[in-house]
C-alpha atoms as a PDB file:
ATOM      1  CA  UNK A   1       0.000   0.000   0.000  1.00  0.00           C
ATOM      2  CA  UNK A   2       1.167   3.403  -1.251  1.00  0.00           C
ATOM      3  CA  UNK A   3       2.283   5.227   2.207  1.00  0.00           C
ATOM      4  CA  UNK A   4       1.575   8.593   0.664  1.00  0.00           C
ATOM      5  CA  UNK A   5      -2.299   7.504   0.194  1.00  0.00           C
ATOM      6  CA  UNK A   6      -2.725   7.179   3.534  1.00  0.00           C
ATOM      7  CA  UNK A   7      -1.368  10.315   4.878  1.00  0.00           C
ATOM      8  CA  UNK A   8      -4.364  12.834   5.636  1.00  0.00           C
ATOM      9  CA  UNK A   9      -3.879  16.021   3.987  1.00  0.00           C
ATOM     10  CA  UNK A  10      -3.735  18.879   5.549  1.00  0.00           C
ATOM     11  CA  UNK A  11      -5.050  22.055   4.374  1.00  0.00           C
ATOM     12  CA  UNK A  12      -5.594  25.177   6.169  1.00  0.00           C
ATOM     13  CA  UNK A  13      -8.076  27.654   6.069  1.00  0.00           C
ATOM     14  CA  UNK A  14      -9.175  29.667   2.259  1.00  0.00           C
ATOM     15  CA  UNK A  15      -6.418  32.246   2.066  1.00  0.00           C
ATOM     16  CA  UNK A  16      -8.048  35.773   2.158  1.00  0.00           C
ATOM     17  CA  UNK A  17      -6.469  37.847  -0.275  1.00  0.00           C
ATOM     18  CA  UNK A  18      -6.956  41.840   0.401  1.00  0.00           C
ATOM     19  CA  UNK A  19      -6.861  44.915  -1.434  1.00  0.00           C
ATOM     20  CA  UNK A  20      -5.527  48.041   0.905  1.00  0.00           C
ATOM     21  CA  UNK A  21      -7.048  51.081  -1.006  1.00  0.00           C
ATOM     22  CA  UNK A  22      -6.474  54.277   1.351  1.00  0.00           C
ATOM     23  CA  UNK A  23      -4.235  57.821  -0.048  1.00  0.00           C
ATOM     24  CA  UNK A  24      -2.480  57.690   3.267  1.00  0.00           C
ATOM     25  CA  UNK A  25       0.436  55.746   2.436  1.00  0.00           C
ATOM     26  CA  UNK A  26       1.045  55.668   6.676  1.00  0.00           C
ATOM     27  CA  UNK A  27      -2.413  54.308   6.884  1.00  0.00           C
ATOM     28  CA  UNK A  28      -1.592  51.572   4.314  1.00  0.00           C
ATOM     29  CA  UNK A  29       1.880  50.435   6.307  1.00  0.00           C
ATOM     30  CA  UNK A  30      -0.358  50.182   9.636  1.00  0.00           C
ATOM     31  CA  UNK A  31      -3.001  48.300   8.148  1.00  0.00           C
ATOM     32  CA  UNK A  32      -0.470  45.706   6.190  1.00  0.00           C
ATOM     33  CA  UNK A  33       1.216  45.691   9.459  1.00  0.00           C
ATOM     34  CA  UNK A  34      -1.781  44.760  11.236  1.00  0.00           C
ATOM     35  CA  UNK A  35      -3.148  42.500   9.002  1.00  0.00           C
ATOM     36  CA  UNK A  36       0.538  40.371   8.651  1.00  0.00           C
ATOM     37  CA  UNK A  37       0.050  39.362  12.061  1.00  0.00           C
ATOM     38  CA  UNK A  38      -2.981  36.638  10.678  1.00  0.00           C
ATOM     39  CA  UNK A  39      -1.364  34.036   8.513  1.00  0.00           C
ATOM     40  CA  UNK A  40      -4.686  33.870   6.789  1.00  0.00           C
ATOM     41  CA  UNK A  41      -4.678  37.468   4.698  1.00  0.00           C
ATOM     42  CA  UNK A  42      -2.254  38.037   1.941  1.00  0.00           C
ATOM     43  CA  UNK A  43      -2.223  41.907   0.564  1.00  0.00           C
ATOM     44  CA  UNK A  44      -2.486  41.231  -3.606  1.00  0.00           C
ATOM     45  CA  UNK A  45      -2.602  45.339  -4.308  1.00  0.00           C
ATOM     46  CA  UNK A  46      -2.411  48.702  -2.462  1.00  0.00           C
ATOM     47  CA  UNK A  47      -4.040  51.791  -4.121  1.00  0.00           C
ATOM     48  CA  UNK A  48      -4.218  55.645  -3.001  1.00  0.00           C
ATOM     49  CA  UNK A  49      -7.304  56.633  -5.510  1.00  0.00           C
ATOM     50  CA  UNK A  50     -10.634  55.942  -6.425  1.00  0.00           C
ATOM     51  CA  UNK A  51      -9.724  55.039 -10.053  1.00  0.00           C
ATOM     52  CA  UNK A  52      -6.541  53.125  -8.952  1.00  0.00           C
ATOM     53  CA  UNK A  53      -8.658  51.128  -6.683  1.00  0.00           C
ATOM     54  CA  UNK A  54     -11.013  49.814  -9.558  1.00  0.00           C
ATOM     55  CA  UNK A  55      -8.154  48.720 -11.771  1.00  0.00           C
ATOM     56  CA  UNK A  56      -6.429  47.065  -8.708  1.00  0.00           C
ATOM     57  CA  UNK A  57      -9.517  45.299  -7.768  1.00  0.00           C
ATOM     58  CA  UNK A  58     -10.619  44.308 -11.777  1.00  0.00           C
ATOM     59  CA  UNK A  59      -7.283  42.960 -11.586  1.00  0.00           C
ATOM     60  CA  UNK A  60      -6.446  41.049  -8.565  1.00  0.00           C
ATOM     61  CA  UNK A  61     -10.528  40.321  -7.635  1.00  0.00           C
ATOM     62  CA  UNK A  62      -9.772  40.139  -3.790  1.00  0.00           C
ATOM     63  CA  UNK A  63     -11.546  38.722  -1.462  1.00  0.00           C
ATOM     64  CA  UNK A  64     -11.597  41.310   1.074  1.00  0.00           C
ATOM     65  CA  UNK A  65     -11.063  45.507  -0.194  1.00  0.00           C
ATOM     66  CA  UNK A  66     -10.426  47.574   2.766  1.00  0.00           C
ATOM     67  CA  UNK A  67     -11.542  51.081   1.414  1.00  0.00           C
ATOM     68  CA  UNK A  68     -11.226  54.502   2.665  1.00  0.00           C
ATOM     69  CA  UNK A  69     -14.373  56.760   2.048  1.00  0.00           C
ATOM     70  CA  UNK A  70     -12.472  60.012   0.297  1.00  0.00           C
ATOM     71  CA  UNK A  71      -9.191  59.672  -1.319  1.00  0.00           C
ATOM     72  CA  UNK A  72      -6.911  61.840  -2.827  1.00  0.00           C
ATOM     73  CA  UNK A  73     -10.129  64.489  -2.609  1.00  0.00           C
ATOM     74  CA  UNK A  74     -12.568  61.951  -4.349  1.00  0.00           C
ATOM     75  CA  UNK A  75     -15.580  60.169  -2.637  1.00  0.00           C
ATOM     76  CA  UNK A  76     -15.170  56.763  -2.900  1.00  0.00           C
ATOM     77  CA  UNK A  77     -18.679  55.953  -1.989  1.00  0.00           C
ATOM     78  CA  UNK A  78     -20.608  56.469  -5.574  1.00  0.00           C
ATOM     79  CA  UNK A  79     -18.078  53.644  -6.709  1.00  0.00           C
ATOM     80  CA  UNK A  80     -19.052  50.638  -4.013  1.00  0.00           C
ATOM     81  CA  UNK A  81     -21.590  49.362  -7.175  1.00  0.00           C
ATOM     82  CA  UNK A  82     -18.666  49.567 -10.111  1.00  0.00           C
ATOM     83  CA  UNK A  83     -16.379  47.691  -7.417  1.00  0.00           C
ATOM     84  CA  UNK A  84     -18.891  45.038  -6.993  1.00  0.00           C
ATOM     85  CA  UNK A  85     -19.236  45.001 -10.721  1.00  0.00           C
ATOM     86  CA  UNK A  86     -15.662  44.333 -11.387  1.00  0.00           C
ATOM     87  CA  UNK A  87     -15.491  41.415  -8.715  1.00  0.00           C
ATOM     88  CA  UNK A  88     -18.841  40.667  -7.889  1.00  0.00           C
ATOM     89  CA  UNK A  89     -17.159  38.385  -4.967  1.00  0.00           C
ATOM     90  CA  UNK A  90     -15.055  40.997  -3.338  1.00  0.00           C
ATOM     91  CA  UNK A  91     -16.491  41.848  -0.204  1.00  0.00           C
ATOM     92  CA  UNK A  92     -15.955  45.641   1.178  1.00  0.00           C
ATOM     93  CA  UNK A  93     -15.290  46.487   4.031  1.00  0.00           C
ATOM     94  CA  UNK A  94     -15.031  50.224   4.506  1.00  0.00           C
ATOM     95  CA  UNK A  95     -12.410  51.612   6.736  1.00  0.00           C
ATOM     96  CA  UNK A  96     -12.473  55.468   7.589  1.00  0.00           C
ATOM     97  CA  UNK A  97     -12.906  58.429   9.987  1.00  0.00           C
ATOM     98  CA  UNK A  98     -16.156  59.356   9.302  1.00  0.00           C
ATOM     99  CA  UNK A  99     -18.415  58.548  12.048  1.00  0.00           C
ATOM    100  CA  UNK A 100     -21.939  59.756  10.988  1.00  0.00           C
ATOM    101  CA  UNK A 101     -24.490  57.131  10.817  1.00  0.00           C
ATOM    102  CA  UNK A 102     -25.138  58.153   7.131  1.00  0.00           C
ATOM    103  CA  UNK A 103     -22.063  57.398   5.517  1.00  0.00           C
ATOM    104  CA  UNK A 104     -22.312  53.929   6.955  1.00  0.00           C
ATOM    105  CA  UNK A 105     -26.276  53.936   6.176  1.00  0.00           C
ATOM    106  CA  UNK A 106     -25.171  54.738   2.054  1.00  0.00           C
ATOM    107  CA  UNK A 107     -22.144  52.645   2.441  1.00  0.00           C
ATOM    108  CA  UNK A 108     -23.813  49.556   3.152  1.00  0.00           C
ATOM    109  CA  UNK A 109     -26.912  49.892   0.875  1.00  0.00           C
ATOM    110  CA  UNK A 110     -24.382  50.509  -2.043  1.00  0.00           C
ATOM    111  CA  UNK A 111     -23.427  47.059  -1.341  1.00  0.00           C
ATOM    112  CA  UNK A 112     -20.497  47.534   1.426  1.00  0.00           C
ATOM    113  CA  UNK A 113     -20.540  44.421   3.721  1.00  0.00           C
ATOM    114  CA  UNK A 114     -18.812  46.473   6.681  1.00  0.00           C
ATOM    115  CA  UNK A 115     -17.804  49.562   8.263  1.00  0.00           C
ATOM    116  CA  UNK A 116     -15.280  49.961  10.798  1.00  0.00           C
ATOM    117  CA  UNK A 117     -13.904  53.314  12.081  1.00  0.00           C
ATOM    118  CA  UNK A 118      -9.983  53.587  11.937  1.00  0.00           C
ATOM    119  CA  UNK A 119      -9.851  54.653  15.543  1.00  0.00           C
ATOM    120  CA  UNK A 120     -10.763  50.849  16.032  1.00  0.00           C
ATOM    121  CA  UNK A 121      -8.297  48.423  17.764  1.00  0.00           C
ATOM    122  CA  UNK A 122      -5.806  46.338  16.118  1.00  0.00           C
ATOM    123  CA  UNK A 123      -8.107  42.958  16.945  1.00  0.00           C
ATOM    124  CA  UNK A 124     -11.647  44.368  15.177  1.00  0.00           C
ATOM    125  CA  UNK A 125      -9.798  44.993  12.149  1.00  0.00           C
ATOM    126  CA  UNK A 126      -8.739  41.146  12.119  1.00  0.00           C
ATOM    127  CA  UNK A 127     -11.675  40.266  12.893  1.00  0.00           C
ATOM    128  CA  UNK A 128     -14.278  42.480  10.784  1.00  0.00           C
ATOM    129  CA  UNK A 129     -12.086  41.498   7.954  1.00  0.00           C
ATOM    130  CA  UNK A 130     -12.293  37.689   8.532  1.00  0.00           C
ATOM    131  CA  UNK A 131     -16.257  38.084   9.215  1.00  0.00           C
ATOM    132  CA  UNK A 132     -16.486  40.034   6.078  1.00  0.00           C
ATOM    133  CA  UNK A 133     -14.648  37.233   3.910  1.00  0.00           C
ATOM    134  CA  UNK A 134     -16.952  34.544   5.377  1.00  0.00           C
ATOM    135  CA  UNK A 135     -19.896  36.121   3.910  1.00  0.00           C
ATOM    136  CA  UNK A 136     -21.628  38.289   7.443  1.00  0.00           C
ATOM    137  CA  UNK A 137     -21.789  42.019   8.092  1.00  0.00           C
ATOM    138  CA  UNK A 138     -20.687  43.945  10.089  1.00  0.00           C
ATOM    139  CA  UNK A 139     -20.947  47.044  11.729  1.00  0.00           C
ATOM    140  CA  UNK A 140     -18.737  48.196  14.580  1.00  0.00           C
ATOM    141  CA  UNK A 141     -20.852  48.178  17.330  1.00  0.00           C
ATOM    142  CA  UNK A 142     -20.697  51.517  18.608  1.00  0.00           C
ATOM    143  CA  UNK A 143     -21.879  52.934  15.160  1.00  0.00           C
ATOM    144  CA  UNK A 144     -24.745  50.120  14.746  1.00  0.00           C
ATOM    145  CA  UNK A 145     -26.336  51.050  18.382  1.00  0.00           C
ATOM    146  CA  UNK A 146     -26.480  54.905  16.665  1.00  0.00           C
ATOM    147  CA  UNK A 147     -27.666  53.483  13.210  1.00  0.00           C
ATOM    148  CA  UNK A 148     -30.260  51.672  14.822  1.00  0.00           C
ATOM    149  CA  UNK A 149     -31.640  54.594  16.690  1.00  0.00           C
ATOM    150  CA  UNK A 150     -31.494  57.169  13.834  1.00  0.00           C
ATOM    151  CA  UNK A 151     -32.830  55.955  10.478  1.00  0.00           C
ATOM    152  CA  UNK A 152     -34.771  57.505   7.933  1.00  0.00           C
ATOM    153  CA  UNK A 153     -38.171  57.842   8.553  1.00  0.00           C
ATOM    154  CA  UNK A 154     -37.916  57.789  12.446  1.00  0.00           C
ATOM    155  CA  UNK A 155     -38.450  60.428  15.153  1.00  0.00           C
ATOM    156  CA  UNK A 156     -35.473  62.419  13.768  1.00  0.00           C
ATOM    157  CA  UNK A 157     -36.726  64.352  10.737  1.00  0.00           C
ATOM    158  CA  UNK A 158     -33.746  66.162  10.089  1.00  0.00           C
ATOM    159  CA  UNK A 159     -31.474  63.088   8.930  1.00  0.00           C
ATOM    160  CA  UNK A 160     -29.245  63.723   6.242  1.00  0.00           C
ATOM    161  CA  UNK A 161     -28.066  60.947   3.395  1.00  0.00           C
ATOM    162  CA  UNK A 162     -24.310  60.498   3.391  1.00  0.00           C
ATOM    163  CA  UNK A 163     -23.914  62.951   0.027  1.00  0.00           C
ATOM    164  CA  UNK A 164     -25.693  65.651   1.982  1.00  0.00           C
ATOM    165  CA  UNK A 165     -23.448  65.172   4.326  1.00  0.00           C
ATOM    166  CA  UNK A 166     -20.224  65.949   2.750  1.00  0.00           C
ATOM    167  CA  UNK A 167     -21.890  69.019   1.118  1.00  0.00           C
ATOM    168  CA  UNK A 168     -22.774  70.563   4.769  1.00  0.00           C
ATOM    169  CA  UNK A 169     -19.247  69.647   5.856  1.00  0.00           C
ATOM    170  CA  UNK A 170     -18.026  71.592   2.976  1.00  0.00           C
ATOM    171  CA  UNK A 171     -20.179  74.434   3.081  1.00  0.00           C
ATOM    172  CA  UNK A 172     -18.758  74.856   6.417  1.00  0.00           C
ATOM    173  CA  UNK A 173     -15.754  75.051   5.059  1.00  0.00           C
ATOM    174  CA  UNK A 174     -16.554  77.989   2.868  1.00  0.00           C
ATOM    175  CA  UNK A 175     -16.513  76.090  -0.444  1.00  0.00           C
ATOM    176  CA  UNK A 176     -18.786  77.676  -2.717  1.00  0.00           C
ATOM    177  CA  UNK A 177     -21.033  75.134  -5.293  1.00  0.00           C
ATOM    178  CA  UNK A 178     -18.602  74.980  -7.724  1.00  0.00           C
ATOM    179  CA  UNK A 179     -15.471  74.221  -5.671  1.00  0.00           C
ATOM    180  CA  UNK A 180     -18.041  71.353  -4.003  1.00  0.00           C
ATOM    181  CA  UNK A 181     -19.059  70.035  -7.616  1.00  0.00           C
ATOM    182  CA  UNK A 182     -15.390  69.698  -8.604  1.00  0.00           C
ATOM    183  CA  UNK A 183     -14.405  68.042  -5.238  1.00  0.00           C
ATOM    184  CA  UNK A 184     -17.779  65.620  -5.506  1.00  0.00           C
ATOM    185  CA  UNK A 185     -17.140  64.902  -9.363  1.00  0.00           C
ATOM    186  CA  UNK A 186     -21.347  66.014  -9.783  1.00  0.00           C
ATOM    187  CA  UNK A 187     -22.505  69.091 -11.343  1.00  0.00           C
ATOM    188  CA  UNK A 188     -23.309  72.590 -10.125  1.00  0.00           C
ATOM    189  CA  UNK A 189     -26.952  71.406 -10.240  1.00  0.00           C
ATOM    190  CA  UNK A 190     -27.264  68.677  -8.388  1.00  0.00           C
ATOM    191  CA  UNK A 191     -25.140  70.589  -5.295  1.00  0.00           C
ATOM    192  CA  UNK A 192     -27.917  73.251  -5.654  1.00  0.00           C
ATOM    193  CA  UNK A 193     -30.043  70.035  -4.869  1.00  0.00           C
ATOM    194  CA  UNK A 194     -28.458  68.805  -2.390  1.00  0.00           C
ATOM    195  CA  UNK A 195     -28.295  72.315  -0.308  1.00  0.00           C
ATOM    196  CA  UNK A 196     -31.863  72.544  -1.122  1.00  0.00           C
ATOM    197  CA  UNK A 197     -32.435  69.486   0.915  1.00  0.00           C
ATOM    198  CA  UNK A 198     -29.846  70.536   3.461  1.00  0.00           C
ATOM    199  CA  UNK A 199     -32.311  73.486   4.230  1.00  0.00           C
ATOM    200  CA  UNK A 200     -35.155  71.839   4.332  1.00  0.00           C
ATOM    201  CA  UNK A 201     -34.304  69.058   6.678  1.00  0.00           C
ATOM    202  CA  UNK A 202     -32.346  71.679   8.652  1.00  0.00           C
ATOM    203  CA  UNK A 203     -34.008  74.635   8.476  1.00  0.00           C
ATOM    204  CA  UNK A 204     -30.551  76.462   8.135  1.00  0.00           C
ATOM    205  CA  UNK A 205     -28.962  77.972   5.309  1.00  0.00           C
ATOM    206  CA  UNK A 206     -26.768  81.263   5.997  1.00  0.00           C
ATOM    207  CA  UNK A 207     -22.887  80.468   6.309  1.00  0.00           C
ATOM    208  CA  UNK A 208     -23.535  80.955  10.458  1.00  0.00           C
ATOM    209  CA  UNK A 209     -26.293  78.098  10.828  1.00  0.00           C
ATOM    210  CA  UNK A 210     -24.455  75.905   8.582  1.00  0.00           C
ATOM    211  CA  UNK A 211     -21.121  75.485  10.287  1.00  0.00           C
ATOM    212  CA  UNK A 212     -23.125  75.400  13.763  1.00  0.00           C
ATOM    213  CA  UNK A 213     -24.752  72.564  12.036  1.00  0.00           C
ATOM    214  CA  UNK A 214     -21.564  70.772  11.005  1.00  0.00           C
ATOM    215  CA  UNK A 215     -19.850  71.098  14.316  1.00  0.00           C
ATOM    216  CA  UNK A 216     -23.202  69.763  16.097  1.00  0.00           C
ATOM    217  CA  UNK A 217     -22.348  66.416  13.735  1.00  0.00           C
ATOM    218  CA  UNK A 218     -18.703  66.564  14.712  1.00  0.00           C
ATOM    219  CA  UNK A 219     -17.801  67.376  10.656  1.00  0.00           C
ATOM    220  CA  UNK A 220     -15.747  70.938  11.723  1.00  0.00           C
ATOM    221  CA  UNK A 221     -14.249  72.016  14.557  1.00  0.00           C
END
């Protein structure tokens, strides 16, 4: 009897193969740092824009793309759906700063399967990635307690979508429409839109309401 047809084999778990897409290149070291530590990921591509990130991931099709939510100056969040198009098994899992229940809200119905802030420990980055690769959600738990007490349609009337979100941050900021259509890749007209909304959810419009606004949401300081 062969010897070598009686020897078990012995395979580990899938390899999870990442895509690190984030314009901070310190950002990128710490997360390939972090994730190095767990035999199971291997980093296939690193990119620092939102059109670097769809060729890396059309041409690696990761299992896992840890993605930043603005890079190099460019939302990343109209994209989620052309991701998923190029690598319709690549599971997101979005990685960022930006606390506000709406971003994660738009984030995940775009097709995101998780959303972790970066001030998260070293551990929930392991571990949202591994969840995220085995098909679940998630949602750091801090942000889903606030998600589940402020969606649309509930007792808070004022709730704002992610995109109307970034245009209050930078109306704050003292970007006029056309500085905020460049930055948001959309036209004049639909940032008209959006600050039309903004008002009406808000009730605020002069430069003084809107920055009190965006420092009530933590977006200026």
């Amino acid at each position: 009897m062969d010897a070598r047809s009686s020897t078990p084999s012995r395979q580990g778990p899938p390899e999870v193969t990442v895509v690190l897409a984030d314009d901070h290149l310190v950002v990128r070291a710490g997360m390939r740092l972090l994730l190095a530590q767990d035999p199971a990921f291997r980093i296939v591509a690193e990119s620092a824009t939102v059109p670097d990130t769809l060729e890396a991931v059309r041409r690696t099709r990761p299992r896992v793309l840890v993605l930043d939510l603005t890079m190099a100056g460019q939302s990343s969040l109209p994209m989620i759906p052309a991701l998923l198009t190029a690598s319709p098994d690549t599971r997101i899992l979005v990685l960022t700063m930006q606390e506000d229940p709406a971003f994660a809200r738009e984030a995940l119905r775009t097709g995101a399967a998780g959303y972790l802030l970066k001030e998260a420990a070293a551990e929930e980055l392991r571990a949202a990635a591994h969840q995220v690769a085995d098909g679940a959600t998630y949602v750091q738990p801090v942000l889903g307690a606030r998600l589940a007490v402020d969606m649309p349609g509930s007792a808070d009337q004022d709730s704002l979508t992610a995109r109307e979100v970034e245009v209050l941050s930078l109306l704050a900021l003292g970007h006029t429409n056309q500085e905020i259509a460049q930055r948001l890749y959309v036209s004049v007209r639909t940032v008209e839109t959006h600050r039309a909304r903004i008002r009406d959810k808000l009730g605020k419009d002069t430069r003084a309401e809107l920055i009190a606004a965006a420092r009530e949401r933590g977006l200026v300081t």
